[in-house]
PDB file of N, CA and C in Angstrom:
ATOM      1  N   UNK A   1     -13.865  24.203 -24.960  1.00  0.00           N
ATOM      2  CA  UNK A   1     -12.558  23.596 -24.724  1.00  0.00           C
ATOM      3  C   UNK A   1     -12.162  23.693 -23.254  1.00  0.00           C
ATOM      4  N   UNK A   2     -12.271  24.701 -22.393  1.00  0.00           N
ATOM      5  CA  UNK A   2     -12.078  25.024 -21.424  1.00  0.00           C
ATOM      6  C   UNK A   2     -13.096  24.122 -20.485  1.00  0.00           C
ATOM      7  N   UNK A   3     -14.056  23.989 -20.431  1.00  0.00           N
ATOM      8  CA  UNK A   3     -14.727  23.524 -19.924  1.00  0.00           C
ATOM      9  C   UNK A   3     -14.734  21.570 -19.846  1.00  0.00           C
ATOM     10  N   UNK A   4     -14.207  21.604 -21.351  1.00  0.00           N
ATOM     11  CA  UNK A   4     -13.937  19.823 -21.294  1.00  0.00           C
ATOM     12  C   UNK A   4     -12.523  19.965 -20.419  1.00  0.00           C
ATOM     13  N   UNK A   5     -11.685  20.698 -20.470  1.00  0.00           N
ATOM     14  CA  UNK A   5     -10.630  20.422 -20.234  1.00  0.00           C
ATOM     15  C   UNK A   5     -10.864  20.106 -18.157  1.00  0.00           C
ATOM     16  N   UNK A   6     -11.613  21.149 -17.668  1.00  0.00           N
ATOM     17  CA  UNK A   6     -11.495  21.186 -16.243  1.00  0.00           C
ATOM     18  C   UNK A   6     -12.459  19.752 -16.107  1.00  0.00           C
ATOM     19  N   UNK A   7     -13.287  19.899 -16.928  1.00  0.00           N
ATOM     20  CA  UNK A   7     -14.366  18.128 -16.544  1.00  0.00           C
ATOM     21  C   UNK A   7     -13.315  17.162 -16.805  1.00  0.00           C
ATOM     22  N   UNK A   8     -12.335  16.584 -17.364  1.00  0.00           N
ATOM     23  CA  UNK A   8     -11.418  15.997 -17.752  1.00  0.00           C
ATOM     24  C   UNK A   8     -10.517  16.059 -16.289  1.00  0.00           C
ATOM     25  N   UNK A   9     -10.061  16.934 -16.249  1.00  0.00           N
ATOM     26  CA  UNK A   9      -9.268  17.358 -15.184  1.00  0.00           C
ATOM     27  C   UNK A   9      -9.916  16.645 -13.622  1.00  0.00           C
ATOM     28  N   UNK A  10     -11.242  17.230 -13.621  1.00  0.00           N
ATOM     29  CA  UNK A  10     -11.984  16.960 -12.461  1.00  0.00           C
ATOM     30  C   UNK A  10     -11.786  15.018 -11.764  1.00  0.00           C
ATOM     31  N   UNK A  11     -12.088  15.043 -13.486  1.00  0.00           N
ATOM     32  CA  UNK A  11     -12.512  13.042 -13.571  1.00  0.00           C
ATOM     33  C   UNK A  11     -11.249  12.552 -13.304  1.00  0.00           C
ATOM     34  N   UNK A  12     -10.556  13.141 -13.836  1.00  0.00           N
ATOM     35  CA  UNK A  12      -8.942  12.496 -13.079  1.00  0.00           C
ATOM     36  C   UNK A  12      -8.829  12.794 -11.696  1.00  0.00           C
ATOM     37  N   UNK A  13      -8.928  13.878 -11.069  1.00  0.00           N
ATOM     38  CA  UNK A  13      -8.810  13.846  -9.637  1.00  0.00           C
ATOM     39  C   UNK A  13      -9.653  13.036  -8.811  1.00  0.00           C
ATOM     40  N   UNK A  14     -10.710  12.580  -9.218  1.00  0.00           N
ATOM     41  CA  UNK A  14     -11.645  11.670  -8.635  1.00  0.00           C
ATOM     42  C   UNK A  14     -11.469  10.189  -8.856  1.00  0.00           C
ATOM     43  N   UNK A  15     -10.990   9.882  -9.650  1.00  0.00           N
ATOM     44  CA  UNK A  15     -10.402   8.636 -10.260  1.00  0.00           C
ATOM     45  C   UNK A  15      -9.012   8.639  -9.719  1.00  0.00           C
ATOM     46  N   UNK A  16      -8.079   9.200  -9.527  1.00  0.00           N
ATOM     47  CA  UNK A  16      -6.759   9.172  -8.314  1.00  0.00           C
ATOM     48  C   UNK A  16      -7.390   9.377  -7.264  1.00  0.00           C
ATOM     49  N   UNK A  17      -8.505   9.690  -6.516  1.00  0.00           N
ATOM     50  CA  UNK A  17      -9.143   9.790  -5.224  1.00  0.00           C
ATOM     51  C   UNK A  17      -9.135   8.448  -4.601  1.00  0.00           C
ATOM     52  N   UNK A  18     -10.273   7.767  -5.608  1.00  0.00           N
ATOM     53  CA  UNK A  18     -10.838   6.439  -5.338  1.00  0.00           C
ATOM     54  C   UNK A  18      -9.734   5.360  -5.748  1.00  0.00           C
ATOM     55  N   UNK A  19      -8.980   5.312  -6.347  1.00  0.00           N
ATOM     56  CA  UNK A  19      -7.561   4.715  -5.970  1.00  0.00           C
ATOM     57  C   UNK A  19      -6.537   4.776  -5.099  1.00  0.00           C
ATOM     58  N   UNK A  20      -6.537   5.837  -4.534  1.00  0.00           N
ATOM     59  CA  UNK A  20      -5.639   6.047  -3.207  1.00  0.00           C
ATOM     60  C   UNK A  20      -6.589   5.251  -1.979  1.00  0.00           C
ATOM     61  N   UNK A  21      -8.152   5.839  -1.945  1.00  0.00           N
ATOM     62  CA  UNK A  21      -9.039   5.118  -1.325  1.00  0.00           C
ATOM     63  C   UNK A  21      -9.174   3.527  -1.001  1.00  0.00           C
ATOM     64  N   UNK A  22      -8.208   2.877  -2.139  1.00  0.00           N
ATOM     65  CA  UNK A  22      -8.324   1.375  -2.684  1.00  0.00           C
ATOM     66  C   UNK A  22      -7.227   0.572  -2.182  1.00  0.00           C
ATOM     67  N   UNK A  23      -6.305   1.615  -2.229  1.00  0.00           N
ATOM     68  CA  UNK A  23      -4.759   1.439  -1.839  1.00  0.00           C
ATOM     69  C   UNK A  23      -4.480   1.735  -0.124  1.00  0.00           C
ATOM     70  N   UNK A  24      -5.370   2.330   0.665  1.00  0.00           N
ATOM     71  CA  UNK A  24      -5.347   2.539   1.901  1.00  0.00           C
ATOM     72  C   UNK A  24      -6.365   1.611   2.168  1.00  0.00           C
ATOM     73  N   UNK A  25      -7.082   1.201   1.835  1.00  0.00           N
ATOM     74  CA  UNK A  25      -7.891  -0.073   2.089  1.00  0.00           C
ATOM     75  C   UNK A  25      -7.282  -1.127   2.269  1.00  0.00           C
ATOM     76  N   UNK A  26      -6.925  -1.214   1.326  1.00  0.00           N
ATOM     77  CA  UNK A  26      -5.901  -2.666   1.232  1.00  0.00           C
ATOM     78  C   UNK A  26      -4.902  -2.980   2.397  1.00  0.00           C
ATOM     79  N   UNK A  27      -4.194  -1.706   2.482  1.00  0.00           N
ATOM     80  CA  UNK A  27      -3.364  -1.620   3.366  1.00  0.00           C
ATOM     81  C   UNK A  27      -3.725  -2.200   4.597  1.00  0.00           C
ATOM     82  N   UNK A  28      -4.737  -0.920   5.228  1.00  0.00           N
ATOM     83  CA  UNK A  28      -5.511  -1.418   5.847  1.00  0.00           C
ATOM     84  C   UNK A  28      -5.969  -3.081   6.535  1.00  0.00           C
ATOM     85  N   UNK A  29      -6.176  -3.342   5.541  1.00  0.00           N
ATOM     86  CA  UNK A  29      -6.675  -5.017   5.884  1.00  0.00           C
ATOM     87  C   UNK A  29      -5.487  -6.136   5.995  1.00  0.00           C
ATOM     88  N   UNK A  30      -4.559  -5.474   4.818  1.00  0.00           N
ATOM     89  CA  UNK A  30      -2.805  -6.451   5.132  1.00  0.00           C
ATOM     90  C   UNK A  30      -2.666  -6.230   6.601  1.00  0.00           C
ATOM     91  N   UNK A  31      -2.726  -4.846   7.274  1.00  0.00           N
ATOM     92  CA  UNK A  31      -2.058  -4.917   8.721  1.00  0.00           C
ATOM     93  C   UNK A  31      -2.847  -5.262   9.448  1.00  0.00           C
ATOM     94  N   UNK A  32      -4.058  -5.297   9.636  1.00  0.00           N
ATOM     95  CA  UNK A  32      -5.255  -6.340  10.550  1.00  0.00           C
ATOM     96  C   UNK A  32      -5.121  -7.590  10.201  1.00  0.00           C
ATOM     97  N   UNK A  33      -4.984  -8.106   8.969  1.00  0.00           N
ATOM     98  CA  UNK A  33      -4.310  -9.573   9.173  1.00  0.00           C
ATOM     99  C   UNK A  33      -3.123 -10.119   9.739  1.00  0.00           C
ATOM    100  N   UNK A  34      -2.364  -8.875  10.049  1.00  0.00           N
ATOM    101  CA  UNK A  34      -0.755  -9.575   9.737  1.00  0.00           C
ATOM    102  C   UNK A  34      -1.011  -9.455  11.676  1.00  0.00           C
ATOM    103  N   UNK A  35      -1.887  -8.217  12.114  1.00  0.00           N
ATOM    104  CA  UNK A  35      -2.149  -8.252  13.424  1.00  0.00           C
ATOM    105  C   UNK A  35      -2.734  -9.294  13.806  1.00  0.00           C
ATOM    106  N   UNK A  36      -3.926  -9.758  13.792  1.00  0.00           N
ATOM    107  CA  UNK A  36      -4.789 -10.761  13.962  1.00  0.00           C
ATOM    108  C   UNK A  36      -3.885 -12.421  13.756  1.00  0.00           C
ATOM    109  N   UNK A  37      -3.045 -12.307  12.808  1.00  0.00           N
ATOM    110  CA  UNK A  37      -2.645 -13.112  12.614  1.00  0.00           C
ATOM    111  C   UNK A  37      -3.443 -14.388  11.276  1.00  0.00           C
ATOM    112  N   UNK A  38      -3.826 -14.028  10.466  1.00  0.00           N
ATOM    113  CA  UNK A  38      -4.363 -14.113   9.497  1.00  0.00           C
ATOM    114  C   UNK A  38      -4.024 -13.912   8.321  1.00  0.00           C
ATOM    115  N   UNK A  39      -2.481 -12.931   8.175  1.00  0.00           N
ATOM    116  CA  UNK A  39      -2.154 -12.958   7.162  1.00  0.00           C
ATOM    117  C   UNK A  39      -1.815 -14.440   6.046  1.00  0.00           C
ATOM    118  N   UNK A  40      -1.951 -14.447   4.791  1.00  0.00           N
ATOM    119  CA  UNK A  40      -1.358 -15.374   4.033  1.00  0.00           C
ATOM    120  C   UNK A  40      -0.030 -15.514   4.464  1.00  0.00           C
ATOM    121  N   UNK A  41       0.303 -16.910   3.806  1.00  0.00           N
ATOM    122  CA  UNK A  41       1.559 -17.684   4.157  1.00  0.00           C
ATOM    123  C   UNK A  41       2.460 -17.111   3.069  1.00  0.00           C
ATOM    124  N   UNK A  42       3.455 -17.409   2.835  1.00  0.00           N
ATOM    125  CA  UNK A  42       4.674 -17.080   1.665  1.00  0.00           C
ATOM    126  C   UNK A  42       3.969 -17.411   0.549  1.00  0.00           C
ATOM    127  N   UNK A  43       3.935 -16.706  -0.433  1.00  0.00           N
ATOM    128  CA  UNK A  43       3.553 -16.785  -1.283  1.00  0.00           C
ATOM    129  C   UNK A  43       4.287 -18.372  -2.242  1.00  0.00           C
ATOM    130  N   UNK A  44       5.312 -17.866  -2.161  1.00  0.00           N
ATOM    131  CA  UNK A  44       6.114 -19.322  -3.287  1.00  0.00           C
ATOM    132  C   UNK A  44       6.131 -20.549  -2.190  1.00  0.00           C
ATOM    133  N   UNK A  45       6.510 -20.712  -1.167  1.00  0.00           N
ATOM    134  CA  UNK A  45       6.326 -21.967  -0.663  1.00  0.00           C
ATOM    135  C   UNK A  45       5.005 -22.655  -0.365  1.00  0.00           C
ATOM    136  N   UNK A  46       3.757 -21.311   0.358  1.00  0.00           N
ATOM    137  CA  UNK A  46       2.873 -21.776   1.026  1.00  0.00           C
ATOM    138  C   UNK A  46       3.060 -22.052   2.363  1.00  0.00           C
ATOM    139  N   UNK A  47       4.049 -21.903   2.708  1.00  0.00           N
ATOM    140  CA  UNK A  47       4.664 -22.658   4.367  1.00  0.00           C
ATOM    141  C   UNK A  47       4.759 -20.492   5.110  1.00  0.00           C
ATOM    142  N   UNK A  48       4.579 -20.272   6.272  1.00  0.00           N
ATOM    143  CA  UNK A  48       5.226 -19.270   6.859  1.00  0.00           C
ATOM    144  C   UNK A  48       6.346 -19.001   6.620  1.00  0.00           C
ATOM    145  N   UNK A  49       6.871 -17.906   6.734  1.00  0.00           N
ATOM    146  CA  UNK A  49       8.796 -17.344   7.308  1.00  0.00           C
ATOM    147  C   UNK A  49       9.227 -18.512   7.919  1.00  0.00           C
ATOM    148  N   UNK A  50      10.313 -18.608   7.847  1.00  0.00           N
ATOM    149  CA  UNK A  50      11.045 -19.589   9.137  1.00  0.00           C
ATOM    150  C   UNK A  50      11.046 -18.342  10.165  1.00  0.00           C
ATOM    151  N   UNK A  51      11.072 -19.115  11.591  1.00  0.00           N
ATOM    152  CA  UNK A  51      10.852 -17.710  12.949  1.00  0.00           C
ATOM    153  C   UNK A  51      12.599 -16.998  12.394  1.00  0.00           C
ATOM    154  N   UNK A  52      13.391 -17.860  11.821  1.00  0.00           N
ATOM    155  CA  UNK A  52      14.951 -17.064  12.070  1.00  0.00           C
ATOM    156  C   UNK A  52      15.434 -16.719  10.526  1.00  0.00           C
ATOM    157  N   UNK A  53      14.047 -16.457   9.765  1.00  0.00           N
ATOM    158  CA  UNK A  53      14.885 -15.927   8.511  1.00  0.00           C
ATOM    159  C   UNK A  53      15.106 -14.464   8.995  1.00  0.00           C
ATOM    160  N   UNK A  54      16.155 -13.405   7.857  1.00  0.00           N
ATOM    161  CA  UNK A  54      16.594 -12.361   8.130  1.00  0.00           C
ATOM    162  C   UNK A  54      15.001 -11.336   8.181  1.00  0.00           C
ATOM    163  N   UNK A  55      15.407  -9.959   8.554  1.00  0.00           N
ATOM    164  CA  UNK A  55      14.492  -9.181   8.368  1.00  0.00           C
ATOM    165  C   UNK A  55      14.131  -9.104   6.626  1.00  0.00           C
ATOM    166  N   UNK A  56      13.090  -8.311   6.022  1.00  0.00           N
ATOM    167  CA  UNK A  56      12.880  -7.896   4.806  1.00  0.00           C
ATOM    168  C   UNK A  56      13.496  -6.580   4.307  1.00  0.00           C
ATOM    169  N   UNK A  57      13.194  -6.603   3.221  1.00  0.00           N
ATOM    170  CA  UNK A  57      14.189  -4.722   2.790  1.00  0.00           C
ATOM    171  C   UNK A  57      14.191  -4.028   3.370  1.00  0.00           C
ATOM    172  N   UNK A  58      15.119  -3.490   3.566  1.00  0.00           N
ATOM    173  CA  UNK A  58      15.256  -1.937   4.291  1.00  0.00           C
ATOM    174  C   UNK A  58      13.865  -0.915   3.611  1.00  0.00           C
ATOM    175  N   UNK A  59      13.320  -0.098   4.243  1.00  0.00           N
ATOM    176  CA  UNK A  59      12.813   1.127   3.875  1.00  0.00           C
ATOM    177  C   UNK A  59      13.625   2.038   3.360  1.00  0.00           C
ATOM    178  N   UNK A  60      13.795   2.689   2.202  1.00  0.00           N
ATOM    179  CA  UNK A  60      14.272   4.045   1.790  1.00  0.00           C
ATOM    180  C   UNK A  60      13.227   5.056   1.930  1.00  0.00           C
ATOM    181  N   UNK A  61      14.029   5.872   2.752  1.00  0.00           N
ATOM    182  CA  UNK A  61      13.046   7.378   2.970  1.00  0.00           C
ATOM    183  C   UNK A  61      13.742   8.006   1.790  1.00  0.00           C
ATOM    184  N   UNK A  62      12.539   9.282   1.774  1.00  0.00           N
ATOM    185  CA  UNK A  62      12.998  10.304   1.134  1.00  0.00           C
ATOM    186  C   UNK A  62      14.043  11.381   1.450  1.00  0.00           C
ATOM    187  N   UNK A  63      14.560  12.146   0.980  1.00  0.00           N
ATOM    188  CA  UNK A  63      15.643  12.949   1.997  1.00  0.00           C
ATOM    189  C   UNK A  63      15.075  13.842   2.866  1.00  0.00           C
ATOM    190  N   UNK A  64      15.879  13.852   3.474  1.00  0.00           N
ATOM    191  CA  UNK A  64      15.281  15.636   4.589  1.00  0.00           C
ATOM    192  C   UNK A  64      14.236  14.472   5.712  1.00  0.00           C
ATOM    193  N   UNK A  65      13.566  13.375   5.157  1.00  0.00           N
ATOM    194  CA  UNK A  65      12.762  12.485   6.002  1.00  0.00           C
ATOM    195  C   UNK A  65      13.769  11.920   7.148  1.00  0.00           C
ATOM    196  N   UNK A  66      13.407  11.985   8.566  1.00  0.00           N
ATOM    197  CA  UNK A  66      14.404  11.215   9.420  1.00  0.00           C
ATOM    198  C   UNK A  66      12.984  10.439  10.380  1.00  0.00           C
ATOM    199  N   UNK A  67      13.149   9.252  11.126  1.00  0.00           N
ATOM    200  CA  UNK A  67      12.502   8.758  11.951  1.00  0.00           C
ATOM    201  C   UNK A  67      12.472   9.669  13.108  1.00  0.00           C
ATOM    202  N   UNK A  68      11.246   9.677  13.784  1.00  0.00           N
ATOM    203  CA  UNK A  68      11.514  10.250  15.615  1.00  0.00           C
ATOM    204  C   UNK A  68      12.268   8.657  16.315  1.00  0.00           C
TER     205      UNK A  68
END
């Protein structure tokens, strides 16, 4: 029992590994496109932002979190 339980255990930490891995990837490649300029267009129109729409959502930090 003990032993399935930590192999169980293990396979989950490795399986949230390679998903965080997947998720910083991604990331990754959104901001080299959006740098490069390559990112996709708006999704629902297909057309870019207008240059003078507003900014996007605010960020919520966590508490105690402040910017430098």
């Amino acid at each position: 029992e003990e032993e399935a339980r930590r192999v169980a255990e293990e396979a989950e930490r490795i399986r949230a590994q390679e998903e965080f891995q997947r998720v910083m990837e991604a990331e990754r490649e959104a901001i080299r496109r959006l740098l490069d300029g390559t990112a996709p267009d708006d999704s629902r129109t297909g057309q870019p932002p207008p240059r003078d729409a507003p900014p996007g959502p605010l960020m919520i930090l966590p508490p105690g979190f402040a910017p430098n």
